[in-house]
Protein backbone atom coordinates (compact mmCIF):
# COMPACT_ATOMS: atom_id res chain seq x y z
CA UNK A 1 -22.60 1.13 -9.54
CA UNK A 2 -22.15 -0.05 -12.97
CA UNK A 3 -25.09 -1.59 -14.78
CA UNK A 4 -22.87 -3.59 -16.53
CA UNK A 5 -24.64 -7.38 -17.25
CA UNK A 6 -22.55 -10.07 -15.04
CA UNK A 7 -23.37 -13.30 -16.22
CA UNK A 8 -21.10 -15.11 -13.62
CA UNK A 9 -19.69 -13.25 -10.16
CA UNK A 10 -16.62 -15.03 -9.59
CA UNK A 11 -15.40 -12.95 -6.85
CA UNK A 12 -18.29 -13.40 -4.69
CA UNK A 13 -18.47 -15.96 -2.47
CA UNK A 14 -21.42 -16.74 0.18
CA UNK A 15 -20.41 -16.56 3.91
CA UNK A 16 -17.03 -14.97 3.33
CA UNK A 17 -15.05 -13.71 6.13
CA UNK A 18 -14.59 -10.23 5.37
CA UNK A 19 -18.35 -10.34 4.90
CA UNK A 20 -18.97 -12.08 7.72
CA UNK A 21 -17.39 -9.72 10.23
CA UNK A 22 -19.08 -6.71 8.85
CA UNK A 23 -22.60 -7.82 9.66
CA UNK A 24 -21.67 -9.42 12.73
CA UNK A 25 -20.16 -5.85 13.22
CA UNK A 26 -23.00 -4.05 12.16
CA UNK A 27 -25.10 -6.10 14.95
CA UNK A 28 -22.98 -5.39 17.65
CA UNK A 29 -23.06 -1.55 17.13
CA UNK A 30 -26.68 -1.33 15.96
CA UNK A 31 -28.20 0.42 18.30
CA UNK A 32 -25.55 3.21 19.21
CA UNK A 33 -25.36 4.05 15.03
CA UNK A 34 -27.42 7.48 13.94
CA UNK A 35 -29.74 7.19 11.10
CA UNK A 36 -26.92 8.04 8.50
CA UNK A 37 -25.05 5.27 10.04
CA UNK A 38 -27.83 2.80 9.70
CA UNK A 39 -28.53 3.46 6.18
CA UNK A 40 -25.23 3.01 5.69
CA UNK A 41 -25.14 -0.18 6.80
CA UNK A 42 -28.58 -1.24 5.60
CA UNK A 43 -26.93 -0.75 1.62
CA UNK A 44 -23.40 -2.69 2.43
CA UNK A 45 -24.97 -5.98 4.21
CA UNK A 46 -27.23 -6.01 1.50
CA UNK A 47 -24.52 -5.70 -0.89
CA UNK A 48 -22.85 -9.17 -1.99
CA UNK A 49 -18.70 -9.03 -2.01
CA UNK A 50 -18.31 -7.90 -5.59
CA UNK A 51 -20.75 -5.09 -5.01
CA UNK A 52 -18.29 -3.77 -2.20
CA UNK A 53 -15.12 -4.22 -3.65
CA UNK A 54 -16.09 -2.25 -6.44
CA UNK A 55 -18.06 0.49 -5.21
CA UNK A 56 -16.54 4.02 -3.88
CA UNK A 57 -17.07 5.81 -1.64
CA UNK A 58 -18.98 8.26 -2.91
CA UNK A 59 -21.36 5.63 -4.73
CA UNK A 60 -22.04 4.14 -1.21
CA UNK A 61 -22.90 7.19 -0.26
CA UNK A 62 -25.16 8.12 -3.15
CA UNK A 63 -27.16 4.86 -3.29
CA UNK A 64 -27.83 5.16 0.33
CA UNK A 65 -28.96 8.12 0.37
CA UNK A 66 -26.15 9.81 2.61
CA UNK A 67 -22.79 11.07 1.92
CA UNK A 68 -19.20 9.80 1.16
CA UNK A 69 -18.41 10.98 4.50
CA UNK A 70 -21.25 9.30 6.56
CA UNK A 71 -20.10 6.14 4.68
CA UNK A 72 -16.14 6.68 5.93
CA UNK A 73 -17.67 7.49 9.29
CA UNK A 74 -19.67 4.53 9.46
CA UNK A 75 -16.99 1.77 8.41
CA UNK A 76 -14.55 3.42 11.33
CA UNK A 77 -17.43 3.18 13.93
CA UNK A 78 -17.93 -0.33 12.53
CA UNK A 79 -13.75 -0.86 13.30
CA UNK A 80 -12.23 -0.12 10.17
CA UNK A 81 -9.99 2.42 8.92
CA UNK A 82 -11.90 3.19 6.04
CA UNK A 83 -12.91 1.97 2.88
CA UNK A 84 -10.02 0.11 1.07
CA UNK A 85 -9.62 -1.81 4.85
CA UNK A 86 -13.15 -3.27 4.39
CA UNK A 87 -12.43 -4.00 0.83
CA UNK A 88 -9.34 -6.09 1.55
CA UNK A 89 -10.65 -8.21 3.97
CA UNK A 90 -13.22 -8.91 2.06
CA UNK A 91 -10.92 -9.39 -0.99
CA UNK A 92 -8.44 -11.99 0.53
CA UNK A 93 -9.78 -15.41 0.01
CA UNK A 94 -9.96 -14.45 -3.93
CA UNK A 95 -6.31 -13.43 -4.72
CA UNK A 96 -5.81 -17.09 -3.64
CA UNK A 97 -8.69 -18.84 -5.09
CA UNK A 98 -9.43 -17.05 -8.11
CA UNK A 99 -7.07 -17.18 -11.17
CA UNK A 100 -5.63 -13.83 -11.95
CA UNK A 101 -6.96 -13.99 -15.54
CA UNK A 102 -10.89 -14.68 -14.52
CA UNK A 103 -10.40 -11.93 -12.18
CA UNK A 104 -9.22 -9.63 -15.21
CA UNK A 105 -12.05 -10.91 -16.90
CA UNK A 106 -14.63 -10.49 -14.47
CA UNK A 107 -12.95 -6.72 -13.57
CA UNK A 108 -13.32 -5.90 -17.30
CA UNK A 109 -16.88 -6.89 -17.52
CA UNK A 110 -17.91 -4.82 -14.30
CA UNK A 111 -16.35 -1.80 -15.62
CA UNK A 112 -17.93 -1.88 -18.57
CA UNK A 113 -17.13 0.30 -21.66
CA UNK A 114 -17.51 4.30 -20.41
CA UNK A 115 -14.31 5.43 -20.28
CA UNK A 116 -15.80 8.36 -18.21
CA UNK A 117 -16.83 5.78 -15.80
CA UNK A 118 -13.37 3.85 -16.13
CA UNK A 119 -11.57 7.00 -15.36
CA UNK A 120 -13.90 7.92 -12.34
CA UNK A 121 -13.41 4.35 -10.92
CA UNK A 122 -9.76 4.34 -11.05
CA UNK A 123 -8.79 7.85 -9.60
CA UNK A 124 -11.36 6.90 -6.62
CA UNK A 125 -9.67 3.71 -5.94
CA UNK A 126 -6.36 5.86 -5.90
CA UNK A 127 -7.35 8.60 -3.67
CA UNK A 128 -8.72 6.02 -1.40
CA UNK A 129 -5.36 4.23 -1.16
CA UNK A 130 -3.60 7.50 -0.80
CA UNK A 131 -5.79 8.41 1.87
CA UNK A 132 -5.45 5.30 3.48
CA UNK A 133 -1.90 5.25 3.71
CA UNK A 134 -2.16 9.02 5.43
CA UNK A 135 -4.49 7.14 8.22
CA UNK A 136 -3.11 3.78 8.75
CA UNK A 137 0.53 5.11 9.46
CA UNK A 138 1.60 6.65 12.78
CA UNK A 139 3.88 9.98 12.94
CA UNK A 140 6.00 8.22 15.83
CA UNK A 141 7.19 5.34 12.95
CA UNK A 142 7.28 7.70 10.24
CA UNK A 143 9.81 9.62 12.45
CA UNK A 144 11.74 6.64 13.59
CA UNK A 145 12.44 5.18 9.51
CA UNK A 146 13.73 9.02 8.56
CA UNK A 147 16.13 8.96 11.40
CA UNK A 148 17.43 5.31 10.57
CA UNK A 149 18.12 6.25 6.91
CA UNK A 150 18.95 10.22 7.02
CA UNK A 151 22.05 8.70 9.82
CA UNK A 152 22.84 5.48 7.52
CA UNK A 153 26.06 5.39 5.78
CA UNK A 154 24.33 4.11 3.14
CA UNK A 155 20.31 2.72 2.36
CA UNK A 156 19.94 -0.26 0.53
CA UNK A 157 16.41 -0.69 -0.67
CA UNK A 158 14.88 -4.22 -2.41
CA UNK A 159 11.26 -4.96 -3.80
CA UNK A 160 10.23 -7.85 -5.90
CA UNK A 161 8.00 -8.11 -9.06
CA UNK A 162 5.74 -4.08 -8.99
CA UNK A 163 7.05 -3.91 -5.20
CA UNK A 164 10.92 -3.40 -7.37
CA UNK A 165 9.54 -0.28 -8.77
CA UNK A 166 9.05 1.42 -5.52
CA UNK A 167 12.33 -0.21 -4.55
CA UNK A 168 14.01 1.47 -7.21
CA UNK A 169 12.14 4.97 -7.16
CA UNK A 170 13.12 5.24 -3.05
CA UNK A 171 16.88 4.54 -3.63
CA UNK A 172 16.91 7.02 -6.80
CA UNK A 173 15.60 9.85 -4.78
CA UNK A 174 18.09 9.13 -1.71
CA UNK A 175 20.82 8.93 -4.36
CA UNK A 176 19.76 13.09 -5.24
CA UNK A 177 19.32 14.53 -1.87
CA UNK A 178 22.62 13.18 -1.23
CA UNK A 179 21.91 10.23 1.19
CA UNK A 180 23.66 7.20 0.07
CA UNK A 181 21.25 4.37 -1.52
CA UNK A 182 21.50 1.67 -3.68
CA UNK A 183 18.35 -0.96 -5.17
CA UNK A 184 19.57 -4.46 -4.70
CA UNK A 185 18.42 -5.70 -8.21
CA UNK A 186 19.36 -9.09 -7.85
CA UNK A 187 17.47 -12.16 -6.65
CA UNK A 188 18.31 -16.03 -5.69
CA UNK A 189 22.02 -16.64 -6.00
CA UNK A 190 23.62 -13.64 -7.05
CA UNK A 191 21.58 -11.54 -3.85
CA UNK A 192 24.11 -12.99 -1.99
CA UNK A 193 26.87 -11.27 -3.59
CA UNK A 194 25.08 -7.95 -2.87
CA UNK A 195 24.45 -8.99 0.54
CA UNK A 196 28.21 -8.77 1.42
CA UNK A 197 28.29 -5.22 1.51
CA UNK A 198 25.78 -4.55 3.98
CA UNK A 199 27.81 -3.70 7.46
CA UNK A 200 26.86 -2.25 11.14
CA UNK A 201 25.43 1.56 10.00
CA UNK A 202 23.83 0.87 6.79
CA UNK A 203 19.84 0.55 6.76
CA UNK A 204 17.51 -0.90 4.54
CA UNK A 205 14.10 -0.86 3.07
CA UNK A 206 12.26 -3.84 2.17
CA UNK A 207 8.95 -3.69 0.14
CA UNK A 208 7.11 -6.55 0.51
CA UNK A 209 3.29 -6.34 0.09
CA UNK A 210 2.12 -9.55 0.86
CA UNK A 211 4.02 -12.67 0.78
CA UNK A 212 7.47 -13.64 2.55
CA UNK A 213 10.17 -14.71 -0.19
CA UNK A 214 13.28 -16.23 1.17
CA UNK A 215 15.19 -13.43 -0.21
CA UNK A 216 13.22 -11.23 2.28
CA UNK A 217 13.54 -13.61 5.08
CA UNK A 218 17.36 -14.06 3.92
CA UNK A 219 18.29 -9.86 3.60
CA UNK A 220 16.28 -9.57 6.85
CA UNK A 221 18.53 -12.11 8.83
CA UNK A 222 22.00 -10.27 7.36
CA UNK A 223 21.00 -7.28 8.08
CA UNK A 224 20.08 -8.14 11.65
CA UNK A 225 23.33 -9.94 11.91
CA UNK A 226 26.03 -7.13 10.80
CA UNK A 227 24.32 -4.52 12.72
CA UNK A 228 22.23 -2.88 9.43
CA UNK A 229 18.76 -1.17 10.47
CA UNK A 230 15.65 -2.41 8.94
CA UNK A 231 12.76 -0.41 7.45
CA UNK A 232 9.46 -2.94 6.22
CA UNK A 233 7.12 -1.43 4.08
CA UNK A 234 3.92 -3.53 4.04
CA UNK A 235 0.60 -4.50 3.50
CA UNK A 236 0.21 -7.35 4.97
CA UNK A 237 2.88 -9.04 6.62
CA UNK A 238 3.50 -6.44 9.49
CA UNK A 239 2.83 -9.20 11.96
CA UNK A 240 4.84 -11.86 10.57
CA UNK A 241 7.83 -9.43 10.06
CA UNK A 242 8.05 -7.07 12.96
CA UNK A 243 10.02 -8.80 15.49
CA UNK A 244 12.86 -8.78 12.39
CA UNK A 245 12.63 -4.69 11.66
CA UNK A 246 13.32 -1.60 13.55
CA UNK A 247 9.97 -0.05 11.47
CA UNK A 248 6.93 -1.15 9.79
CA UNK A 249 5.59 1.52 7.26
CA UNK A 250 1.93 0.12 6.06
CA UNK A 251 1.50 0.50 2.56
CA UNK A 252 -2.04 -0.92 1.54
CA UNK A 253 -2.43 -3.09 -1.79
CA UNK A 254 -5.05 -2.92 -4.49
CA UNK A 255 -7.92 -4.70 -3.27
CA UNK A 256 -8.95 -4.82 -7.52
CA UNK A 257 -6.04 -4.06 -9.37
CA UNK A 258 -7.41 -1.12 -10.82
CA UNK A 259 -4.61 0.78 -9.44
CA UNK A 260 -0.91 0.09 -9.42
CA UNK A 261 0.48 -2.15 -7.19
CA UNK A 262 3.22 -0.22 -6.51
CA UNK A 263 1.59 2.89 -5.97
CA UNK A 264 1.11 3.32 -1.70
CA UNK A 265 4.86 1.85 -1.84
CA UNK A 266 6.13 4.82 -3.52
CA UNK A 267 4.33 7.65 -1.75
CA UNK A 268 5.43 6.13 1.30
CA UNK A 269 8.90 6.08 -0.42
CA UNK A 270 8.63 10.29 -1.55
CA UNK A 271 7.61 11.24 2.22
CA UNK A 272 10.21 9.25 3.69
CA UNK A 273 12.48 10.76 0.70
CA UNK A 274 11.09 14.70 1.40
CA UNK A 275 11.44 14.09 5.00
CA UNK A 276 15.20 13.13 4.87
CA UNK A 277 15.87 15.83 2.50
CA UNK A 278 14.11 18.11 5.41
CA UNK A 279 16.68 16.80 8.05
CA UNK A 280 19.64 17.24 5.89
CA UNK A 281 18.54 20.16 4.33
CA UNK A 282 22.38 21.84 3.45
CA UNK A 283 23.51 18.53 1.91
CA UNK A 284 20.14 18.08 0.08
CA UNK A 285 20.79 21.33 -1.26
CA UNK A 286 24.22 20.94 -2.21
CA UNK A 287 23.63 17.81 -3.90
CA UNK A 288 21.07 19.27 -5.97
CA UNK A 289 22.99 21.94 -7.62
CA UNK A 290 25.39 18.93 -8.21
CA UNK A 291 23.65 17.08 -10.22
CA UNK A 292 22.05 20.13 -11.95
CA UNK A 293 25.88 20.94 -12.88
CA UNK A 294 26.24 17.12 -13.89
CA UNK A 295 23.27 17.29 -16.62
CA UNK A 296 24.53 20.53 -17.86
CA UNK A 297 27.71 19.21 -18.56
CA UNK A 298 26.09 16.57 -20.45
CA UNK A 299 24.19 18.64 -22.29
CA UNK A 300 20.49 18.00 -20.26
């Protein structure tokens, strides 16, 4: 952990729910933990909110004396898929309490000025979202979105504010292998303009972390209507929005902002792209050399 002076924690919070469910987890598997387990969770109820959300893996495992792996081990004996689970729960009430610019402040001052440090902090953060993507999606829905968009006449993808990024990386790659796609780049009135071209056959992707816009609620409701398949990547709303899509892809947010928002969003986005170019491998091919031809004619 960083020795960094704090004069003020504003993102910790006595009696927090996130916190609150660890320990009372902790308690109720006590006594069936190993020694590893326990030290584990000796160092993260001791540890106040800020502590957590900032921490690694691999610091957890260092300060209490065990490994990065005991400490993964332990949080999914305690219920939770790993590390960046524990950290969002515990990070919730803040995104909504705390102004974004005193949690920029108070993320500058706990990182401190080692750039070494900086650097470790935010790769770990990424490999840990990575990783958490790999766990917390299933093979069987994985399988289910690449059918829906390698048999769609055409994909229509949409993502607001970093969410467009992923949006617009997804539809780009279709475009290349081939499968028809196009980014809906519109919001409020003029969506509705692009919303007249989605018919029965088509299929889209929606990227919406954490927060229901009526855009979403709108595109959601046409495609339903005309017949379109429905693919939701997530982070949080897969409970709100799965009665309205065929498939909900989880793609877990920055619990710090360290790391891009938009960052699980597009490697779900390249595996769902890699695993349509897989099923239509001949056209994937084809329209490869294609646009290989296309650049070289433009002098690329």
């Amino acid at each position: 952990m960083s020795n960094t002076p704090q004069s003020r924690d504003v993102t910790d919070v006595s009696g927090t729910p996130g916190l609150d469910r660890l320990r009372a987890s902790v308690r109720e598997h006590w006594h069936s933990l190993s020694p590893a387990e326990k030290s584990v969770c000796r160092l993260l109820t001791s540890y106040t909110s800020a502590q957590i959300l900032y921490a690694s893996a691999q610091e957890l495992g260092s300060a209490s004396g065990t490994s990065n792996a005991s400490v993964i081990r332990t949080l999914r004996r305690l219920g939770y898929e790993g590390l960046p689970a524990l950290k969002q729960e515990i990070a919730a009430p803040f995104t909504s309490v705390v102004a974004p610019e005193v949690r920029l402040r108070d993320r500058i001052d706990r990182m401190g000025g080692d750039f070494t440090e900086i650097w470790d902090r935010v790769t770990d953060e990424a490999r840990e979202r990575v990783e958490h993507v790999r766990t917390a999606g299933s093979a069987e829905d994985l399988k289910r979105a690449v059918k829906l968009l390698a048999d769609a006449r055409e994909t229509a993808t949409y993502g607001v504010g970093a969410s467009r990024i992923a949006a617009e990386h997804l539809a780009l790659r279709l475009n290349r292998i081939g499968a028809r796609a196009r980014h809906l780049d519109t919001d409020g009135f003029r969506l509705a303009d692009d919303l007249l071209r989605l018919d029965r056959g088509d299929a889209v992707v929606v990227f919406a972390p954490g927060r229901v816009l009526p855009e979403v609620e709108v595109l959601l409701e046409r495609a339903r209507q005309v017949g379109a398949a429905a693919v939701l990547v997530t982070d949080e709303l897969a409970d709100e929005l799965s009665d309205r899509v065929d498939v909900v892809l989880p793609a877990p947010h920055t619990p710090t902002g360290m790391t891009a928002e938009a960052l699980t969003g597009i490697v779900v986005a390249d595996a769902l792209v890699q695993s349509v170019a897989t099923v239509g491998a001949d056209r994937a091919v084809a329209s490869s050399h294609e646009l290989t031809a296309l650049r070289n004619r433009l002098g690329y």
